[in-house]
N, C-alpha and C. Protein backbone atom coordinates (compact mmCIF):
# COMPACT_ATOMS: atom_id res chain seq x y z
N UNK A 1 257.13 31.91 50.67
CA UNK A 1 255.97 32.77 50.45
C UNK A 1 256.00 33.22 49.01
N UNK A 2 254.74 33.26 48.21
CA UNK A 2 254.78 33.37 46.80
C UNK A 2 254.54 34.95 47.18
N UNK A 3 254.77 35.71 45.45
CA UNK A 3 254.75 36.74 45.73
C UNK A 3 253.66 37.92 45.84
N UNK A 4 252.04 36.98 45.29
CA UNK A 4 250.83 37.03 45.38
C UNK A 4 250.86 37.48 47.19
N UNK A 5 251.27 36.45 47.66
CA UNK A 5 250.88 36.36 49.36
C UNK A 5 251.54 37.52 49.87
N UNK A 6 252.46 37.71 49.63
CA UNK A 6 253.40 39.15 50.28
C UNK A 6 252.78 40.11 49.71
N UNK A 7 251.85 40.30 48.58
CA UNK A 7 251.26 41.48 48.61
C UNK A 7 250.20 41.99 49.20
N UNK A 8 249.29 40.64 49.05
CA UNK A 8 248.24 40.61 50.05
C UNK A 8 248.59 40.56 51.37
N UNK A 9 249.56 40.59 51.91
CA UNK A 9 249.90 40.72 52.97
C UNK A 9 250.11 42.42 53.92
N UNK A 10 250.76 42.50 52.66
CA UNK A 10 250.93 44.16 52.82
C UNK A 10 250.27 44.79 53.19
N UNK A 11 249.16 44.77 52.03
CA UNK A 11 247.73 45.61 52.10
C UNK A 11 246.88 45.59 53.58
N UNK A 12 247.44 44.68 54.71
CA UNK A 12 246.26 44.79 55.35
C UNK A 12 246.29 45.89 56.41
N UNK A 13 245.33 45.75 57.53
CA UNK A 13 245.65 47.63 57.75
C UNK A 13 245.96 47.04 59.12
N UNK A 14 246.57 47.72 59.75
CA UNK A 14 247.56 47.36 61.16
C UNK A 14 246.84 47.96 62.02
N UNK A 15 246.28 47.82 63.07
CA UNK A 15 246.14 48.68 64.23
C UNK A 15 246.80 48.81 65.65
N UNK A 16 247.55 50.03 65.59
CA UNK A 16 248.46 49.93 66.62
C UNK A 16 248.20 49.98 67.91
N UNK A 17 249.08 50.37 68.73
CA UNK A 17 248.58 50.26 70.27
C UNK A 17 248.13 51.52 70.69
N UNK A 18 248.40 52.39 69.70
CA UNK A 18 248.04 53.97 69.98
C UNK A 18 246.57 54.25 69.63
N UNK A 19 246.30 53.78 68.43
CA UNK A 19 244.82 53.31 68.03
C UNK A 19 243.71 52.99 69.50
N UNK A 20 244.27 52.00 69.66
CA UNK A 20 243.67 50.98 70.72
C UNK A 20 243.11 52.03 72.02
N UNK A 21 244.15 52.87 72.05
CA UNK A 21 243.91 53.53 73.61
C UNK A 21 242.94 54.49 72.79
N UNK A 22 243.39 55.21 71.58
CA UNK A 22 242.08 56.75 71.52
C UNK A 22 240.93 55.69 71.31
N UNK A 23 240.52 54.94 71.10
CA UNK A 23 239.35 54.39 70.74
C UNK A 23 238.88 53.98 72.67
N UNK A 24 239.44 53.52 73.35
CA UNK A 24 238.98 53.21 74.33
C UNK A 24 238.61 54.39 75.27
N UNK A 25 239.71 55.51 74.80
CA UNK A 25 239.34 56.92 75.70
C UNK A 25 238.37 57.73 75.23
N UNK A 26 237.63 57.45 73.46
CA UNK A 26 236.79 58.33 73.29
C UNK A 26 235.72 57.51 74.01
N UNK A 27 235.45 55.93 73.91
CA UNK A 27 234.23 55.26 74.60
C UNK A 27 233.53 55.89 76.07
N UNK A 28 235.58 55.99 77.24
CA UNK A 28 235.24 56.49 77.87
C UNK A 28 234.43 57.65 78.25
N UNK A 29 234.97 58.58 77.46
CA UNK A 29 234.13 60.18 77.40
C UNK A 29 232.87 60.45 76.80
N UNK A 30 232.29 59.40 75.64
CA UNK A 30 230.81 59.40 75.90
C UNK A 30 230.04 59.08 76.99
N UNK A 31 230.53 57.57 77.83
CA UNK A 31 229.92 57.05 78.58
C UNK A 31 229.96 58.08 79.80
N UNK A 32 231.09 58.63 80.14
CA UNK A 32 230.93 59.66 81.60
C UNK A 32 229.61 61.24 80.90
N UNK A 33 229.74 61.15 79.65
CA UNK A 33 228.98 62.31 79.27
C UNK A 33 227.40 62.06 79.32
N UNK A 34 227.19 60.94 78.65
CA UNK A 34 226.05 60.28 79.67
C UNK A 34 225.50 60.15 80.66
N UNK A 35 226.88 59.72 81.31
CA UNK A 35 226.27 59.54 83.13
C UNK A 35 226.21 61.38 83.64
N UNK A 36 226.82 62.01 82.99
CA UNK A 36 226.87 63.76 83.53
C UNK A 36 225.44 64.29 83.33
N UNK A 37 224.75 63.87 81.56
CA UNK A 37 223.59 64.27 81.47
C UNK A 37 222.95 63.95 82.39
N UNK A 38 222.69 62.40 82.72
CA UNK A 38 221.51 61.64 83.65
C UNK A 38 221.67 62.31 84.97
N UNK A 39 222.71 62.42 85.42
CA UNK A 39 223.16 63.07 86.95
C UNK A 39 222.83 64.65 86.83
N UNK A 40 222.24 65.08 85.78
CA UNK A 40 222.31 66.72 85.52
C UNK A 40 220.53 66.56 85.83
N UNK A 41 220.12 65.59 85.71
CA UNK A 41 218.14 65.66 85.68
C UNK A 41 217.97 65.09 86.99
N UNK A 42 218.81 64.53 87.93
CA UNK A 42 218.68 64.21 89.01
C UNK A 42 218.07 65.21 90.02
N UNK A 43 218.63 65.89 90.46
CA UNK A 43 218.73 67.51 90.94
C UNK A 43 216.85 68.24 90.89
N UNK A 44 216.48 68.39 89.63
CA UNK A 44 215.30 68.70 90.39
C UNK A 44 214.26 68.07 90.51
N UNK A 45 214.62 66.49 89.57
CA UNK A 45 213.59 65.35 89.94
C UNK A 45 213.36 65.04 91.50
N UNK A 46 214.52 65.31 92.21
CA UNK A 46 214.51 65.03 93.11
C UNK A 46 213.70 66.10 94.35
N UNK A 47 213.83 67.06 93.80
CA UNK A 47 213.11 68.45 94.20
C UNK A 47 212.00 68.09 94.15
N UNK A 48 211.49 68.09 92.99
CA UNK A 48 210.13 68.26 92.63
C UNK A 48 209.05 66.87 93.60
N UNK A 49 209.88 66.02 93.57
CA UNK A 49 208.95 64.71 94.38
C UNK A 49 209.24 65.05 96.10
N UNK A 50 210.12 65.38 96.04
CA UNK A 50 210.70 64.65 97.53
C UNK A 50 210.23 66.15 98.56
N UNK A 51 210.43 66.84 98.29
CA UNK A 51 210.00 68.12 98.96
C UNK A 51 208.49 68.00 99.41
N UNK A 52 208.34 69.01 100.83
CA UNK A 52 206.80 68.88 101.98
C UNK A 52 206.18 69.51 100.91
N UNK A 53 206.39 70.45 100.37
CA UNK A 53 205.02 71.31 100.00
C UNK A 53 204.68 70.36 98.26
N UNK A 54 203.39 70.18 98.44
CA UNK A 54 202.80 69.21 97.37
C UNK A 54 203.00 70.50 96.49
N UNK A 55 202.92 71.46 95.97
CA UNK A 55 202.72 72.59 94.83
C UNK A 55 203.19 72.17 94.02
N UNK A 56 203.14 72.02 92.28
CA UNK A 56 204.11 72.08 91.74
C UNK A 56 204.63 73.20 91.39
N UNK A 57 206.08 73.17 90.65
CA UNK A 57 206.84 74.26 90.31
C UNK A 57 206.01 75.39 89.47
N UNK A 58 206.37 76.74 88.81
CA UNK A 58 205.10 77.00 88.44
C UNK A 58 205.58 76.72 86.52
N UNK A 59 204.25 76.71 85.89
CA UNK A 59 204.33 76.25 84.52
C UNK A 59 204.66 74.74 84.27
N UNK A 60 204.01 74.17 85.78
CA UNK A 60 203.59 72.53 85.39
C UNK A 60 202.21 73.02 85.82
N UNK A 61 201.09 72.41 84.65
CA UNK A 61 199.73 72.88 84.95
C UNK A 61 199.13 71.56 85.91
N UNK A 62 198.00 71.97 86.48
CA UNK A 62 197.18 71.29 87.64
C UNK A 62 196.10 71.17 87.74
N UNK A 63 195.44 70.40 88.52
CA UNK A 63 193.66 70.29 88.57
C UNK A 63 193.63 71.07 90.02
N UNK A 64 193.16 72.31 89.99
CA UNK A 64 192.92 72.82 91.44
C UNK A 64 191.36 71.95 91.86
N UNK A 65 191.38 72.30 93.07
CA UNK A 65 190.53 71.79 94.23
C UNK A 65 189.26 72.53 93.40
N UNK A 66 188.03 71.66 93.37
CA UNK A 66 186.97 71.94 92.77
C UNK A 66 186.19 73.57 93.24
N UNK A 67 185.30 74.35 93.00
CA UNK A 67 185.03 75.34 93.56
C UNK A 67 183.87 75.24 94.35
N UNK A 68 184.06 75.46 95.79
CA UNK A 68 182.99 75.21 96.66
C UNK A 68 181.80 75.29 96.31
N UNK A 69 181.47 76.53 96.29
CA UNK A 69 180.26 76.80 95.88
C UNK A 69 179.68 76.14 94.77
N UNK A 70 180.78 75.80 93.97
CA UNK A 70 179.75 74.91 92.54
C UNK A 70 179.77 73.89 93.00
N UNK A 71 180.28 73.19 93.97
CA UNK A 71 180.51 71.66 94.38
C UNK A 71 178.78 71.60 95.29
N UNK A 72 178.54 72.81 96.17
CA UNK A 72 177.54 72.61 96.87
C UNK A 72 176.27 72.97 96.12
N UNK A 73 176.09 73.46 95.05
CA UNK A 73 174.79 73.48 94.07
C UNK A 73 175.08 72.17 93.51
N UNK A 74 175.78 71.27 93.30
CA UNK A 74 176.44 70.25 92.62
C UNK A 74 175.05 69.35 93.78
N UNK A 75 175.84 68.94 94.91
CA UNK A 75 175.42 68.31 95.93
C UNK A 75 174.04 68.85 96.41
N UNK A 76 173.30 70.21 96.31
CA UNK A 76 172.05 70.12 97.38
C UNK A 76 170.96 69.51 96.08
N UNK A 77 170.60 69.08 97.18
CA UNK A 77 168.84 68.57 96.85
C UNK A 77 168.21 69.11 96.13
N UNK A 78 167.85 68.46 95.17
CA UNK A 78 166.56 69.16 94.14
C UNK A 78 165.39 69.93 94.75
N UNK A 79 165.31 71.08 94.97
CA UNK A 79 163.80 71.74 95.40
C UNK A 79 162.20 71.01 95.02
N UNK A 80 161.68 70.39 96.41
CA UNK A 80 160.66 69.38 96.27
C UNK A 80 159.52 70.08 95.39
N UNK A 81 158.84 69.37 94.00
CA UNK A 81 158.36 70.07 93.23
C UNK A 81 156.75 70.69 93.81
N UNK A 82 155.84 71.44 93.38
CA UNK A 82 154.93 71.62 94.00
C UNK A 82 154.65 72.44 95.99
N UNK A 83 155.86 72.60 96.04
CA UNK A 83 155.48 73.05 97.40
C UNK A 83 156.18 74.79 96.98
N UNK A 84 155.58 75.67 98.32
CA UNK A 84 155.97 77.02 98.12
C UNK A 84 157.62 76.91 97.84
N UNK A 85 158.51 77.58 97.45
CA UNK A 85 159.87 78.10 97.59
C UNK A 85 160.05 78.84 98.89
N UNK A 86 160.79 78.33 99.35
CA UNK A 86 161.71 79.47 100.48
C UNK A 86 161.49 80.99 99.99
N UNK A 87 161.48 81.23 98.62
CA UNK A 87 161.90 82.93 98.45
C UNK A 87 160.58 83.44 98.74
N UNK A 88 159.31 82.90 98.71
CA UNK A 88 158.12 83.39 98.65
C UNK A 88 157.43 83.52 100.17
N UNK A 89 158.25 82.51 100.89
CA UNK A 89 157.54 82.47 102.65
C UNK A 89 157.55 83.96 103.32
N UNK A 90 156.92 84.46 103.49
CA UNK A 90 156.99 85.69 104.18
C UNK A 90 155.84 86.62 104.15
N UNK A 91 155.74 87.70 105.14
CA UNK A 91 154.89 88.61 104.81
C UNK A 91 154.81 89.81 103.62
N UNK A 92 154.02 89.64 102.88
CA UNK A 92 154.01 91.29 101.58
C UNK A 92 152.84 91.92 101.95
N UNK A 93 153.47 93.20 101.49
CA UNK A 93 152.08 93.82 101.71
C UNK A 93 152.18 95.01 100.50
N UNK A 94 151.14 95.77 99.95
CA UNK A 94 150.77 96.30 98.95
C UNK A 94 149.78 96.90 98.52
N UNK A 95 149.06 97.74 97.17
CA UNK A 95 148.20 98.02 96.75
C UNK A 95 147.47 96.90 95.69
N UNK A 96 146.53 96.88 95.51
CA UNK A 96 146.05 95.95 94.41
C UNK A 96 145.30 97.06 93.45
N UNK A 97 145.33 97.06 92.19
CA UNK A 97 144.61 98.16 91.53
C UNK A 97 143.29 96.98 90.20
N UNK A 98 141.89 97.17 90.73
CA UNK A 98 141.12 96.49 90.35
C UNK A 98 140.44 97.85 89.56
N UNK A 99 140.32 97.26 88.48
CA UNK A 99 139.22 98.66 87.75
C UNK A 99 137.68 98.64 87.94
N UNK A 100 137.13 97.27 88.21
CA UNK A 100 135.73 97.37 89.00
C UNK A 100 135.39 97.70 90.08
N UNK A 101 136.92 97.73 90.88
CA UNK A 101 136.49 98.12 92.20
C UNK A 101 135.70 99.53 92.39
N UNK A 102 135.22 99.92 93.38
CA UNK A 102 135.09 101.52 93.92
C UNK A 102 136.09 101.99 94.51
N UNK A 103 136.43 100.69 95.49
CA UNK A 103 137.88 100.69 96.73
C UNK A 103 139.21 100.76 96.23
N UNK A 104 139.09 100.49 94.65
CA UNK A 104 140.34 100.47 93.96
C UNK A 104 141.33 101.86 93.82
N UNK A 105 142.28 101.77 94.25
CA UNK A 105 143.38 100.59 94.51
C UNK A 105 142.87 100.57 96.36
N UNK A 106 143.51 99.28 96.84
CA UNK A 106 143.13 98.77 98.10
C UNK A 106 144.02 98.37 98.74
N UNK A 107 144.39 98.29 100.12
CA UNK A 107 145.96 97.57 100.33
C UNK A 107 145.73 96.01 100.73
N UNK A 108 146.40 95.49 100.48
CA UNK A 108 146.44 93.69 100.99
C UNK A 108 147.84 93.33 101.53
N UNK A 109 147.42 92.81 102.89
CA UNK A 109 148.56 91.99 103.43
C UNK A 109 148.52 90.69 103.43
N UNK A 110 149.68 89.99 102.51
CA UNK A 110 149.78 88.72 101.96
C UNK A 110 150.52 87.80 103.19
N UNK A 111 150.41 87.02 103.47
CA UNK A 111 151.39 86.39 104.07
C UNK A 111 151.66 84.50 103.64
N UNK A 112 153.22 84.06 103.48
CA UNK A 112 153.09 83.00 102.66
C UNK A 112 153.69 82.02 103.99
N UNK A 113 153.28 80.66 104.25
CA UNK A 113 153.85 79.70 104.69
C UNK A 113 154.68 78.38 103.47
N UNK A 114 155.62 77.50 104.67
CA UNK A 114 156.03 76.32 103.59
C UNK A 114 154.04 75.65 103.47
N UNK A 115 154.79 74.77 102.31
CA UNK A 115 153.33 73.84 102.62
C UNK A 115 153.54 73.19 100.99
N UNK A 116 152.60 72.30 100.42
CA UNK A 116 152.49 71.90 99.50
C UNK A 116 150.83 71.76 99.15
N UNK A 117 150.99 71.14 97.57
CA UNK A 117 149.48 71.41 97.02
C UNK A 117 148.51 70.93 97.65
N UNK A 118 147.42 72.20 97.71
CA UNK A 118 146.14 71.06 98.64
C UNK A 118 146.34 71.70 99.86
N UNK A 119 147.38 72.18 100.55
CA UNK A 119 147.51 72.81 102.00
C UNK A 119 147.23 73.73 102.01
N UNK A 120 146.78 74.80 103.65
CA UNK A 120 146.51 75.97 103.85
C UNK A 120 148.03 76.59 103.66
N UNK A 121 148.40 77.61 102.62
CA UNK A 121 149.90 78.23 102.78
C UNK A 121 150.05 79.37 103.37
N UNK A 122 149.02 80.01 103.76
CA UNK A 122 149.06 81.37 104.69
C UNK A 122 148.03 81.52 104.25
N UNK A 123 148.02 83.52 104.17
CA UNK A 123 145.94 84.53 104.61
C UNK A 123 146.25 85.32 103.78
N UNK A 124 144.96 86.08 103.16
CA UNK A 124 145.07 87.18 102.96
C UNK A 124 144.31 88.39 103.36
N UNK A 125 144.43 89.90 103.91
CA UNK A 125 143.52 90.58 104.25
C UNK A 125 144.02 91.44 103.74
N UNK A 126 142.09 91.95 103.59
CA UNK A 126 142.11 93.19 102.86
C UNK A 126 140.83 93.95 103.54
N UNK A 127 141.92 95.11 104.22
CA UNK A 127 141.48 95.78 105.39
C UNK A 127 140.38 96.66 105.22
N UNK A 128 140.47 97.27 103.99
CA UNK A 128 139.30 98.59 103.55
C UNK A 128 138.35 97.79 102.74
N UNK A 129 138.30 96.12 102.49
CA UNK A 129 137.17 95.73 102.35
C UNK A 129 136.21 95.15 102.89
N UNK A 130 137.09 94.91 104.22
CA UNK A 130 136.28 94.02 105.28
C UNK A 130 136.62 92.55 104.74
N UNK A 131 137.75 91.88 104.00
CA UNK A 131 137.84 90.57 103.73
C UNK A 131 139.18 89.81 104.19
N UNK A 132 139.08 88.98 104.56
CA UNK A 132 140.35 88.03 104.76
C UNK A 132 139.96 86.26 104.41
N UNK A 133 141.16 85.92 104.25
CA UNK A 133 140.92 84.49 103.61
C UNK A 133 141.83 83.61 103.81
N UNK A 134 141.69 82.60 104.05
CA UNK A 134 142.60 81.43 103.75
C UNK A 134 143.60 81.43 102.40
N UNK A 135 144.52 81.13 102.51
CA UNK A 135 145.43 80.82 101.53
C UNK A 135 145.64 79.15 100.65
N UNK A 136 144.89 78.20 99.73
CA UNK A 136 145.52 76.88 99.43
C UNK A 136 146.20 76.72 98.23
N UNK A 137 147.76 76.09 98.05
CA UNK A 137 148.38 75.98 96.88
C UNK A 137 147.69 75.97 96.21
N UNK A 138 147.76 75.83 94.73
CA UNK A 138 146.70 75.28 93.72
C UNK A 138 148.66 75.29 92.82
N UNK A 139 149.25 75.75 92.94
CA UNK A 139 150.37 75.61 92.09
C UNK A 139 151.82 76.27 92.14
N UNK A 140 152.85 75.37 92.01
CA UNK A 140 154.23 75.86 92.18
C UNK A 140 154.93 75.34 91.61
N UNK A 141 156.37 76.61 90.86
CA UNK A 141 157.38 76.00 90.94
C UNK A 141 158.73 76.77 91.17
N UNK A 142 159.39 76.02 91.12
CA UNK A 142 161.03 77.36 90.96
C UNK A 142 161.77 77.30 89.77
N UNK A 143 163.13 77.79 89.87
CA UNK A 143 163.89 77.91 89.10
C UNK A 143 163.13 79.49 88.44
N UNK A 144 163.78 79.34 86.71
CA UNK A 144 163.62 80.33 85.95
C UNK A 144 162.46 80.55 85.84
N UNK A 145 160.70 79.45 85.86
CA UNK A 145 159.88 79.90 85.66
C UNK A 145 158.96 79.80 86.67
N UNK A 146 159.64 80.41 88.10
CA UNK A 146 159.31 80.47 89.76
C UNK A 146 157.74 81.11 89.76
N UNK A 147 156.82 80.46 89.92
CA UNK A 147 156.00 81.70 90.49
C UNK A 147 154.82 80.59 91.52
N UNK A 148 154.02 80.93 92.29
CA UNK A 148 153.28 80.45 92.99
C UNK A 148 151.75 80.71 92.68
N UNK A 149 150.33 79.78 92.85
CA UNK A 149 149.56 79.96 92.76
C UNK A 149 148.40 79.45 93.87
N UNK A 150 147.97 80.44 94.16
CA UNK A 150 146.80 80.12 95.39
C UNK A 150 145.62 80.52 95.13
N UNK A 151 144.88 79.73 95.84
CA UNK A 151 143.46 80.06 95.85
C UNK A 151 143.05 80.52 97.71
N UNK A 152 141.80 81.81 97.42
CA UNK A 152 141.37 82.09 98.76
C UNK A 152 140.06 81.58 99.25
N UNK A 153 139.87 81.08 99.80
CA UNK A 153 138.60 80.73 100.60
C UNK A 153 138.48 81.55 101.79
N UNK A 154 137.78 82.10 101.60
CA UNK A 154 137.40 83.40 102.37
C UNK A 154 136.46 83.19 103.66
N UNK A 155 137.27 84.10 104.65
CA UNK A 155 136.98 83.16 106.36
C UNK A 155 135.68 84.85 106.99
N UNK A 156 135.81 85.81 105.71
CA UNK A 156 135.05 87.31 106.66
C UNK A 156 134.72 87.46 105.22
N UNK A 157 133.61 88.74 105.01
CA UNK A 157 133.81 89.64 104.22
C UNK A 157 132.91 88.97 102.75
N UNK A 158 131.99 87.56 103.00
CA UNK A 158 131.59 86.62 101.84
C UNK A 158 130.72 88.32 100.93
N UNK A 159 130.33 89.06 101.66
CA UNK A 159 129.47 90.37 100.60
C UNK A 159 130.14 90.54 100.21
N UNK A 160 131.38 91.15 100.20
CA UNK A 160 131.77 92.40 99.30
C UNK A 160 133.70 91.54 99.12
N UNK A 161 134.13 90.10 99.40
CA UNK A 161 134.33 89.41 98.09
C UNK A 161 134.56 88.36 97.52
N UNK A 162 134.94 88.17 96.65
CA UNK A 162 134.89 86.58 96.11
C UNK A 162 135.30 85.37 96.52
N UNK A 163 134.00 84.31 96.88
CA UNK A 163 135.66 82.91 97.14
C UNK A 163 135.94 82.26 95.89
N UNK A 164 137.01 81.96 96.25
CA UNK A 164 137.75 80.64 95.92
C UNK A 164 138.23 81.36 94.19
N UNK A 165 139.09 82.59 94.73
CA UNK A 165 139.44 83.47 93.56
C UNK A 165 140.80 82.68 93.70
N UNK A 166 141.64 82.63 92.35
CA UNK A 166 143.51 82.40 92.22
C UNK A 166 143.87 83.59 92.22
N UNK A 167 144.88 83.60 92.59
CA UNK A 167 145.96 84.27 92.88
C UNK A 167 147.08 84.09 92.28
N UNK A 168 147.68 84.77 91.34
CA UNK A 168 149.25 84.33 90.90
C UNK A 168 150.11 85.07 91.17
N UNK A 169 151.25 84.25 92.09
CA UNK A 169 152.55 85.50 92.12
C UNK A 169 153.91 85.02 91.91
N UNK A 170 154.37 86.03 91.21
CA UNK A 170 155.76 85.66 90.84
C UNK A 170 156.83 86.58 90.85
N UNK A 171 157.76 86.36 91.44
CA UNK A 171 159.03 87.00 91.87
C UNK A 171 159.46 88.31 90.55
N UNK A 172 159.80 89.08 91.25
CA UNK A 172 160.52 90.40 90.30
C UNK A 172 162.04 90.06 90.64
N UNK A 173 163.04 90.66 89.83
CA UNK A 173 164.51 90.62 90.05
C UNK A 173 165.02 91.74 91.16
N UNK A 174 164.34 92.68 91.79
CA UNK A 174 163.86 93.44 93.33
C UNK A 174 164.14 93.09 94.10
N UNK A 175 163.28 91.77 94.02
CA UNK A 175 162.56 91.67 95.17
C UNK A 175 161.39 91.46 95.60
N UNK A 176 160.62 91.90 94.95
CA UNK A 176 159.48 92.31 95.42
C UNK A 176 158.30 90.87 94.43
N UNK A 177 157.18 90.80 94.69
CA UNK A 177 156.03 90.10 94.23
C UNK A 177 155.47 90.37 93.17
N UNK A 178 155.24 89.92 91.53
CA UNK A 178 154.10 90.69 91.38
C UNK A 178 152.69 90.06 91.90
N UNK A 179 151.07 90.44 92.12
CA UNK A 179 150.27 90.08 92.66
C UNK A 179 149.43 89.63 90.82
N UNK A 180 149.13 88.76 90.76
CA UNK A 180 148.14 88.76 89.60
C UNK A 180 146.31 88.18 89.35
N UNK A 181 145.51 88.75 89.28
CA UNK A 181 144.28 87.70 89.06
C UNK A 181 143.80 87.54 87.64
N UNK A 182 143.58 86.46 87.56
CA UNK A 182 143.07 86.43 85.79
C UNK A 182 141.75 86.82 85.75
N UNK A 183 140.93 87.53 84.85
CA UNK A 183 139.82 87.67 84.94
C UNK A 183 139.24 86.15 84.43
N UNK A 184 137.65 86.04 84.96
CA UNK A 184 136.95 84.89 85.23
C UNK A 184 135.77 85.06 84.90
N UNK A 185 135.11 84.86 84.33
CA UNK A 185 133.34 85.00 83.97
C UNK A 185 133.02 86.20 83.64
N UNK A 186 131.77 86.73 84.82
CA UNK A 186 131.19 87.72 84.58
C UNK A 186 131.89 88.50 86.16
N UNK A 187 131.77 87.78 87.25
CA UNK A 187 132.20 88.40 88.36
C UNK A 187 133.65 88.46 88.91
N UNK A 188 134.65 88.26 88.12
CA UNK A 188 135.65 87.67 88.71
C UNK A 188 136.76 89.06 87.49
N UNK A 189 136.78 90.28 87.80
CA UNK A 189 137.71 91.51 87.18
C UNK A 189 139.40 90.97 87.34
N UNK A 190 140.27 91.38 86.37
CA UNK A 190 141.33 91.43 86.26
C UNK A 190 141.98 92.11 87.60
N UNK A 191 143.15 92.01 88.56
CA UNK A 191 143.72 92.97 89.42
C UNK A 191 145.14 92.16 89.47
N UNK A 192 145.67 93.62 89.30
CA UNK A 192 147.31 93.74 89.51
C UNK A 192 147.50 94.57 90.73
N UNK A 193 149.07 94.06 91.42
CA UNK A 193 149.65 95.15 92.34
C UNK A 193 151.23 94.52 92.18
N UNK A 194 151.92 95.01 93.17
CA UNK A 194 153.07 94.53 93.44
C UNK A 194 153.53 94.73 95.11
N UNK A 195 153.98 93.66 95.54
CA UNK A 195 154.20 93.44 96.87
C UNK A 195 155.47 93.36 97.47
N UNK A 196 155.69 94.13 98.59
CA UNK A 196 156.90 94.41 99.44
C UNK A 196 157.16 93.50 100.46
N UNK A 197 158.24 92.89 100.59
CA UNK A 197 158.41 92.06 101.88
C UNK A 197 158.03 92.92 102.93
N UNK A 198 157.85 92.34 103.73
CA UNK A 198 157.37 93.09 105.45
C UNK A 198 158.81 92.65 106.60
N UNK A 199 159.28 93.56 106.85
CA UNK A 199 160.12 93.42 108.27
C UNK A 199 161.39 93.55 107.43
């Protein structure tokens, strides 16, 4: 052996048998520290799925069950356009205050049926004038800008009053009706009232 080779020989680095084992025992102790973490998330994964009650734990967020009531305005039927509203079917009754009248103010009992445009929707009488009348849509709608419009054709009372006058009424936040007539020509005066359900 030259003396180049014996030095390079020297230099190289030995690894003993003591080496050998800490290197194999630190491998060990990551790998079990590993398997300790993974086995540490077991526990309530296993909770959380496997358990009767569907809930989750709390501060996992969720889609709750939709809210009835908005689910069933969701689902009903569009209100058929042109026909009375449900809120308006009923009996009112009231004063009407006409400034041409003599009789003014006068009481009127309104009464509304279902029905649509073109149909008889109920009567109206008006007792201290001697008049009553037929009721026919001439116009409807609901929602926010709800109000109903009829015309009377008058069945008593052709002296003392008008046929085939409109009628406009539209809901108060009450309850109650207002009654409206537009004035019309020469014979046909402005009259307001407001109307009470009956019963």
């Amino acid at each position: 052996m030259s003396f180049g080779a014996a030095i390079a020989g020297s230099g190289r680095a030995r690894i003993g048998p003591a080496m050998l084992v800490q290197a194999r025992v630190a491998v060990v102790i990551a790998v079990l520290g590993l398997l300790a973490a993974i086995l540490g998330l077991l526990p309530p994964l296993l909770e959380l799925y496997g358990r009767d009650d569907p809930t989750p734990p709390a501060g996992i967020p969720t889609m709750g069950p939709a809210d009835p009531q908005a689910s069933a305005v969701a689902t009903q039927a569009p209100f058929p356009p042109d026909t009375v509203p449900p809120a308006f079917v009923g009996t009112w009754v009231g004063s009407i205050d006409q400034g041409t009248s003599s009789q003014s103010p006068y009481p009127v009992t309104l009464t509304l049926t279902a029905g649509s445009l073109g149909q008889r929707v109920g009567t109206t009488d008006y007792v201290t004038l001697g008049c009553d009348a037929h009721l026919v849509l001439a116009d409807a709608s609901s929602g926010a800008e709800a109000r109903v419009v009829v015309q009377e054709n008058l069945r008593t009372g052709e002296g003392e009053c008008l046929d085939e006058t409109q009628i406009i009424l539209t809901p108060n936040p009450d309850g109650t009706l207002d009654y409206h007539i537009e004035p019309s020509g020469f014979f046909v005066s402005e009259a307001n009232g407001t109307l009470h359900r009956q019963g």
